[in-house]
Protein backbone atom coordinates (compact mmCIF):
# COMPACT_ATOMS: atom_id res chain seq x y z
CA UNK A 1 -58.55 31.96 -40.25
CA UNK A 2 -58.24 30.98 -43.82
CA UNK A 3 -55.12 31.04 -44.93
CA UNK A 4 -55.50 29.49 -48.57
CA UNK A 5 -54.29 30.51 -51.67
CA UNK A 6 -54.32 30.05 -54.98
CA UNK A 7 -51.63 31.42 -57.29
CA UNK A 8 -52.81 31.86 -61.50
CA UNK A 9 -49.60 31.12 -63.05
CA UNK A 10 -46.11 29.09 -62.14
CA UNK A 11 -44.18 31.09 -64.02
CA UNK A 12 -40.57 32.49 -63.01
CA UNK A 13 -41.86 34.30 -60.57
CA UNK A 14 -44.90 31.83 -59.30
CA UNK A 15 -42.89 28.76 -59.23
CA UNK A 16 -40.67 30.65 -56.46
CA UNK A 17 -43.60 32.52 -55.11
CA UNK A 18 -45.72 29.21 -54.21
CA UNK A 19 -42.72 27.79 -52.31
CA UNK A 20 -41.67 30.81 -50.58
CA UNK A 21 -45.31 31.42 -48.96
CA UNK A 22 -45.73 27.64 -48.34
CA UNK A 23 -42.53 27.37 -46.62
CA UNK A 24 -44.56 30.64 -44.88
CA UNK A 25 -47.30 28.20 -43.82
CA UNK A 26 -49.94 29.42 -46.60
CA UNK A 27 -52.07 26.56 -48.33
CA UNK A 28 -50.95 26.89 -51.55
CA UNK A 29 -52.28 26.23 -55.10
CA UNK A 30 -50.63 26.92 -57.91
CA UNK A 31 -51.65 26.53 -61.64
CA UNK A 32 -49.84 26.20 -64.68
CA UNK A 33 -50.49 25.19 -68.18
CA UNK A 34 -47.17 23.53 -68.61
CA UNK A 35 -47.40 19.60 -68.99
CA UNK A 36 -43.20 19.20 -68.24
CA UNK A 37 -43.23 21.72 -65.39
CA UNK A 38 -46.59 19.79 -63.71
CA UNK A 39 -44.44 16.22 -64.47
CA UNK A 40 -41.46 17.41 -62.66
CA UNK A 41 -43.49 19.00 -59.78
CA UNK A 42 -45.25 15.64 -58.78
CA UNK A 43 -42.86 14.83 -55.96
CA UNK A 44 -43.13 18.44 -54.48
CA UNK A 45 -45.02 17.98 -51.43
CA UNK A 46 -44.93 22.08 -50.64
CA UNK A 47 -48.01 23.40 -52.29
CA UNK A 48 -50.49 21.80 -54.97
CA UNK A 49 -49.77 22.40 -58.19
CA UNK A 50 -52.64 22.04 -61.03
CA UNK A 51 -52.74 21.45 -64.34
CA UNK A 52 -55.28 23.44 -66.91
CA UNK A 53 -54.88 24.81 -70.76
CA UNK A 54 -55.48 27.82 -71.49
CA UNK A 55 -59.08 27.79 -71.65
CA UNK A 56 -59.67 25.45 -68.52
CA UNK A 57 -58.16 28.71 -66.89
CA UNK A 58 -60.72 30.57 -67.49
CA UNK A 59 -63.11 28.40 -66.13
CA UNK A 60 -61.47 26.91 -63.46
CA UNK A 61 -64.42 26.62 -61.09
CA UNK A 62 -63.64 23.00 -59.91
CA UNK A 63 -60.23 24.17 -58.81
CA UNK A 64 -61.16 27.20 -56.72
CA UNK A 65 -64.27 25.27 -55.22
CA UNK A 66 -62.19 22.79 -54.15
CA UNK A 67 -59.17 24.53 -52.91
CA UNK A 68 -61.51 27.31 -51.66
CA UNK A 69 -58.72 30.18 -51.22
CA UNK A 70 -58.87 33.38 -49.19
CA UNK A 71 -56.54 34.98 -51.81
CA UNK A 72 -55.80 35.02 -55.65
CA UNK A 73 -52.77 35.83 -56.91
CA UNK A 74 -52.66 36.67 -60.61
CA UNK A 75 -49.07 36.29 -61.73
CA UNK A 76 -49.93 35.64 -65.65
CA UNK A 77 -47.82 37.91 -67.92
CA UNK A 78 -49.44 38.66 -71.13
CA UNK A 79 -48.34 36.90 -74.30
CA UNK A 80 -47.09 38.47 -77.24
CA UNK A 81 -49.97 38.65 -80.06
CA UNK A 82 -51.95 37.65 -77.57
CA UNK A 83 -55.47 39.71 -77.79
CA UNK A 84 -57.04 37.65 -75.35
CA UNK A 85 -55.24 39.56 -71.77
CA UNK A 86 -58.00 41.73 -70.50
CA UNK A 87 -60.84 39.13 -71.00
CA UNK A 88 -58.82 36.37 -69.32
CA UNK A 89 -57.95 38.77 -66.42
CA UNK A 90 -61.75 39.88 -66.26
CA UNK A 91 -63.03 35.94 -65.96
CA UNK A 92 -60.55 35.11 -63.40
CA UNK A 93 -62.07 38.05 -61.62
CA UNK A 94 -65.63 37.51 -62.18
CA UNK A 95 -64.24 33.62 -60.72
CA UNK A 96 -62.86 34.60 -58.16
CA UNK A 97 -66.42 36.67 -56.87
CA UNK A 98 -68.46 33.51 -57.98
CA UNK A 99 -65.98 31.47 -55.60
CA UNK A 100 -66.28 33.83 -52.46
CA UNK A 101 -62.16 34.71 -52.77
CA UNK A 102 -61.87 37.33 -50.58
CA UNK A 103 -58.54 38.98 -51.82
CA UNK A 104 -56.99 39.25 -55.02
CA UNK A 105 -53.54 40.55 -55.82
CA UNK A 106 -52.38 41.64 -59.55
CA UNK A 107 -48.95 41.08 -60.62
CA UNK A 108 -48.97 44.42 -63.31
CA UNK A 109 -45.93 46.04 -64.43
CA UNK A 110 -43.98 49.85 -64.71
CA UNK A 111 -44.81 49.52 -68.52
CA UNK A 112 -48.13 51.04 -67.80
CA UNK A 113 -46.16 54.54 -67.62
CA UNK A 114 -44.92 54.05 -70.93
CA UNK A 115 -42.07 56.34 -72.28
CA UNK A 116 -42.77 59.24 -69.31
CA UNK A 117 -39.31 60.78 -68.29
CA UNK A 118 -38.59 61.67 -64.65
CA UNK A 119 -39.57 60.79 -61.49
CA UNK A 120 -42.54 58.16 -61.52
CA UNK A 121 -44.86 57.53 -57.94
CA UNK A 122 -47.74 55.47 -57.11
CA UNK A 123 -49.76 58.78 -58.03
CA UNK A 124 -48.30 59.33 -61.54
CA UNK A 125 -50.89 59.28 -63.97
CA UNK A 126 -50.71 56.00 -66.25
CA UNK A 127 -50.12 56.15 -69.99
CA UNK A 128 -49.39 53.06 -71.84
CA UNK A 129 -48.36 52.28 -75.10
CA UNK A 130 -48.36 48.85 -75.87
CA UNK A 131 -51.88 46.73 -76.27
CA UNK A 132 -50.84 44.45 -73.03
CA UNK A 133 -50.09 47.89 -70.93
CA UNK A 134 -53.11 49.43 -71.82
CA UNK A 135 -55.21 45.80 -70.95
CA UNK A 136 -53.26 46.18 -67.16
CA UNK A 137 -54.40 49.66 -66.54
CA UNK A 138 -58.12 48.24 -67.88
CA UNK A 139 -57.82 45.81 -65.22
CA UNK A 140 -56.39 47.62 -62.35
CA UNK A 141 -59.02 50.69 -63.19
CA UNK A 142 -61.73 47.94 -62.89
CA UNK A 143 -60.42 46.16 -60.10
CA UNK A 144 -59.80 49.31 -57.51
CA UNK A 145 -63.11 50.49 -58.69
CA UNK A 146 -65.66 47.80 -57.97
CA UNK A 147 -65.89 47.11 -54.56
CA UNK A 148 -66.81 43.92 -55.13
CA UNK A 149 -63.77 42.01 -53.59
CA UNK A 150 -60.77 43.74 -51.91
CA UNK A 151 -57.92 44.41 -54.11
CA UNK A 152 -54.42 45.47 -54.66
CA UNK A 153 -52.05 46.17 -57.43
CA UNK A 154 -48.51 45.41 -57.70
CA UNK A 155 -46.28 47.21 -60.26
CA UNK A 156 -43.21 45.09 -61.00
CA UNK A 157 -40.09 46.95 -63.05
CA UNK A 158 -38.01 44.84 -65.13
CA UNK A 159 -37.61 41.50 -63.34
CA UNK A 160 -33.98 39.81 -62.62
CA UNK A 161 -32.46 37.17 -60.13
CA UNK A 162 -32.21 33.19 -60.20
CA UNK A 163 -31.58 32.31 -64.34
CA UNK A 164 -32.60 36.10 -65.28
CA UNK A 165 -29.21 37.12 -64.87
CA UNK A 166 -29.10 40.57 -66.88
CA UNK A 167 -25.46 39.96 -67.89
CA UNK A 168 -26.76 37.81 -70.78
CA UNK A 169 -29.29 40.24 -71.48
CA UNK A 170 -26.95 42.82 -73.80
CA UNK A 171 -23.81 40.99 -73.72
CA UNK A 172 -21.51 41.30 -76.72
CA UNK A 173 -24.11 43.80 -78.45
CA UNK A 174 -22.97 46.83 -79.93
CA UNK A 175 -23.86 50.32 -81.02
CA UNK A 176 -26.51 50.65 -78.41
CA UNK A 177 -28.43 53.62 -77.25
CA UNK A 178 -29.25 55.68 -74.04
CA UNK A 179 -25.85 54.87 -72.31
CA UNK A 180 -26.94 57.26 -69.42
CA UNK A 181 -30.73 55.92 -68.76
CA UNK A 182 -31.38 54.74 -65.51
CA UNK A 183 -32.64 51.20 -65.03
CA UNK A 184 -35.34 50.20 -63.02
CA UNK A 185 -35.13 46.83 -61.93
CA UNK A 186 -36.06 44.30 -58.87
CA UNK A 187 -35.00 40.87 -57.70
CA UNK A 188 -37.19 38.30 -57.33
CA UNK A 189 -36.30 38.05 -53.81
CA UNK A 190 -38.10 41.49 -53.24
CA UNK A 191 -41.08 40.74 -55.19
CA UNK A 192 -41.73 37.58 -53.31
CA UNK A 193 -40.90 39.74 -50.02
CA UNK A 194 -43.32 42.87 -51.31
CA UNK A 195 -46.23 40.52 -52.20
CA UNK A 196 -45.97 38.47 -48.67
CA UNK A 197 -45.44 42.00 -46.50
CA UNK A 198 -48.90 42.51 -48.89
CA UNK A 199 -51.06 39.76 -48.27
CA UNK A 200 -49.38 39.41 -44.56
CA UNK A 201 -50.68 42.85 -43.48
CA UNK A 202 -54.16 43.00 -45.58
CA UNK A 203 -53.02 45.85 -47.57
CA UNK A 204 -55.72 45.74 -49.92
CA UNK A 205 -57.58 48.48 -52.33
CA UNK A 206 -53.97 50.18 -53.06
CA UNK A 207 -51.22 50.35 -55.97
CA UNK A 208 -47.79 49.62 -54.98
CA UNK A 209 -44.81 49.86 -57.03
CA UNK A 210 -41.58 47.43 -56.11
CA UNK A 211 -38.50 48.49 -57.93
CA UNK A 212 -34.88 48.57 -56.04
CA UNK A 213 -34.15 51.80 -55.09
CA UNK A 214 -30.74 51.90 -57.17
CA UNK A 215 -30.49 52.92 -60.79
CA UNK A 216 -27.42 52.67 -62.27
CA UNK A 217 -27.06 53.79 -65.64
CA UNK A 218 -27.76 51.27 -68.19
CA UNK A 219 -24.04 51.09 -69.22
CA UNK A 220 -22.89 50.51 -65.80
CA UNK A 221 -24.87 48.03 -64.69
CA UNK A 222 -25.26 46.13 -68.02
CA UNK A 223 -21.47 46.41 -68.91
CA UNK A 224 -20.81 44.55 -64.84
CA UNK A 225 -23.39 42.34 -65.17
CA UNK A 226 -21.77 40.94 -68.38
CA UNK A 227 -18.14 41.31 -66.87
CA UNK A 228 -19.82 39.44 -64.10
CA UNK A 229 -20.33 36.73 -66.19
CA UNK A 230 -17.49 36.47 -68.27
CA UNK A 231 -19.55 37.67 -71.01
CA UNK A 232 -18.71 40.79 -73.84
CA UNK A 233 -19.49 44.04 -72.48
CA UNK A 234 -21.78 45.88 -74.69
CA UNK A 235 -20.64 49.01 -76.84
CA UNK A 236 -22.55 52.30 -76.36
CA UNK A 237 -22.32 54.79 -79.11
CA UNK A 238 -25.05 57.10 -78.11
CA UNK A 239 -25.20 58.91 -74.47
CA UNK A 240 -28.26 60.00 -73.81
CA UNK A 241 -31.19 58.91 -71.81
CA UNK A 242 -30.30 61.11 -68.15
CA UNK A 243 -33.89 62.40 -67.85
CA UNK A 244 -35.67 58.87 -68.94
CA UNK A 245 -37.89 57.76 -66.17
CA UNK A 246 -36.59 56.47 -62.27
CA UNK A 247 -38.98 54.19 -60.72
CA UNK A 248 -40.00 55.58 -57.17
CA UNK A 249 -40.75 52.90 -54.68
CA UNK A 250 -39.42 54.03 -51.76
CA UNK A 251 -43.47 55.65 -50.81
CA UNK A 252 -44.55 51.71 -51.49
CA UNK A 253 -41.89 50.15 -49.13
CA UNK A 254 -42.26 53.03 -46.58
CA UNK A 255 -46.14 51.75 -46.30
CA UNK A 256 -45.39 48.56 -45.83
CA UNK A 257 -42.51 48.25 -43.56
CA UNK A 258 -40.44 46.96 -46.32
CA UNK A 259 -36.71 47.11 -46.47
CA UNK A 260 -35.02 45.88 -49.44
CA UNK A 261 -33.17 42.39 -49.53
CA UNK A 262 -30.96 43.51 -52.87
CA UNK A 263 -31.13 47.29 -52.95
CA UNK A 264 -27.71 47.72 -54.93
CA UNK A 265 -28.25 45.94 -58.39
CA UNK A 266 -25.01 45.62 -59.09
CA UNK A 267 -24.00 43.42 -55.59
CA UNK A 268 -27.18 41.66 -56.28
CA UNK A 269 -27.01 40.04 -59.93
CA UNK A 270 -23.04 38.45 -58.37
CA UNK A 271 -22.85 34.97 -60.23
CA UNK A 272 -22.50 32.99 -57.08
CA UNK A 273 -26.06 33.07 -56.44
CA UNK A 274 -28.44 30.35 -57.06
């Protein structure tokens, strides 16, 4: 069986992803359009990395012809002013037909519910805000609904672990709102885990949602995660934010057998990890 594929972006998350599922036994090929991270990569004998701008990206025929994966991987985050998103997405897709990839998994993220309050599921009805949400729900609409290649959707909520600690994130900032929010957060540990459980038990034509199921309040976790660190605590003046929105992904992990490697934020942003 083929067990190829090729991963659009080595990003934070795709640098880690390529080596975990190599180290899996996957043929891997990653791309990036990063000159110093593709220099620095040459003696990595793990998984392939390419090289390709921007535009080579979106017509990377050669690449997928010759590495001839079972599964894409689309791990791109959308750039700020960037109005280009949705048509990049769609020619990696239309690609990825033309190439005879037979899976393809989108990275997407919990923005795509934009400011709803409460409990949010795999069934809660999407309604972004920003331009880049609004291009993922575009794409994930399209993708579940052609038929044309199987398909799955991943909905990431904010991302931590390895240099993402989230004690630098508000440290030393004051006057800050929505002391009682929850966060929503996962560790790249679990994504990696989530998308391998995934492509490792052809769970295709479905959304998923990963997000640990703790949520400490936003002044809790962010005041220890900066204690953690040494760092200034943040000041909240404003106490709000009890009925903003909990990310749900207990249905997602229930469905795929998954149990959580960091499930308490709080033990799992501890400095002494790598």
């Amino acid at each position: 069986m083929n067990n190829s594929i090729i991963i659009i972006g080595s990003g934070w998350l795709g640098t880690a992803l390529a080596n975990s599922l190599a180290m899996e036994g996957y043929l891997v090929c990653a791309t990036t359009t990063n000159e110093h991270k593709f220099s620095e990569h040459a003696a990595n004998s793990l998984y392939r990395l390419v090289l390709l701008t921007s535009q080579q990206l979106n017509e990377a025929h050669e690449t997928l012809n010759q590495h001839k994966p079972r599964t894409m991987i689309i791990t791109i985050p959308p750039k700020r002013g960037d109005n280009n998103y949705l048509a990049q997405l769609t020619n990696l897709y239309q690609l990825a037909i033309e190439s005879n990839v037979e899976n393809i998994l989108f990275i997407s993220s919990s923005s795509v519910w934009g400011n709803q309050t409460g409990i949010v599921t795999e069934q809660t009805q999407m309604q972004p805000l920003s331009d880049s949400a609004k291009d993922m729900v575009a794409f994930e609409q399209m993708l579940l609904a052609s038929g044309a290649i199987n398909a799955s959707v991943l909905k990431f909520a904010g991302l931590v672990g390895g240099e993402r600690h989230p004690g630098r994130f508000l440290a030393g900032k004051t006057q800050l709102s929505n002391a009682n929010a929850p966060t929503n957060m996962i560790h790249r540990d679990d994504c990696i885990g989530i998308i391998s459980r995934i492509i490792s038990g052809n769970h295709w034509q479905q959304s998923f949602i990963g997000c640990a199921p703790s949520h400490p309040t936003r002044q809790a976790f962010y005041s220890a995660a900066a204690k953690q660190l040494g760092l200034i605590e943040p000041q909240f003046t404003e106490f709000s934010g009890d009925d903003a929105k909990i990310i749900e992904g207990s249905t997602s992990a229930a469905q795929l057998n998954y149990q959580y490697q960091h499930p308490d934020l709080l033990v799992a942003m501890q400095p002494s990890e790598g």
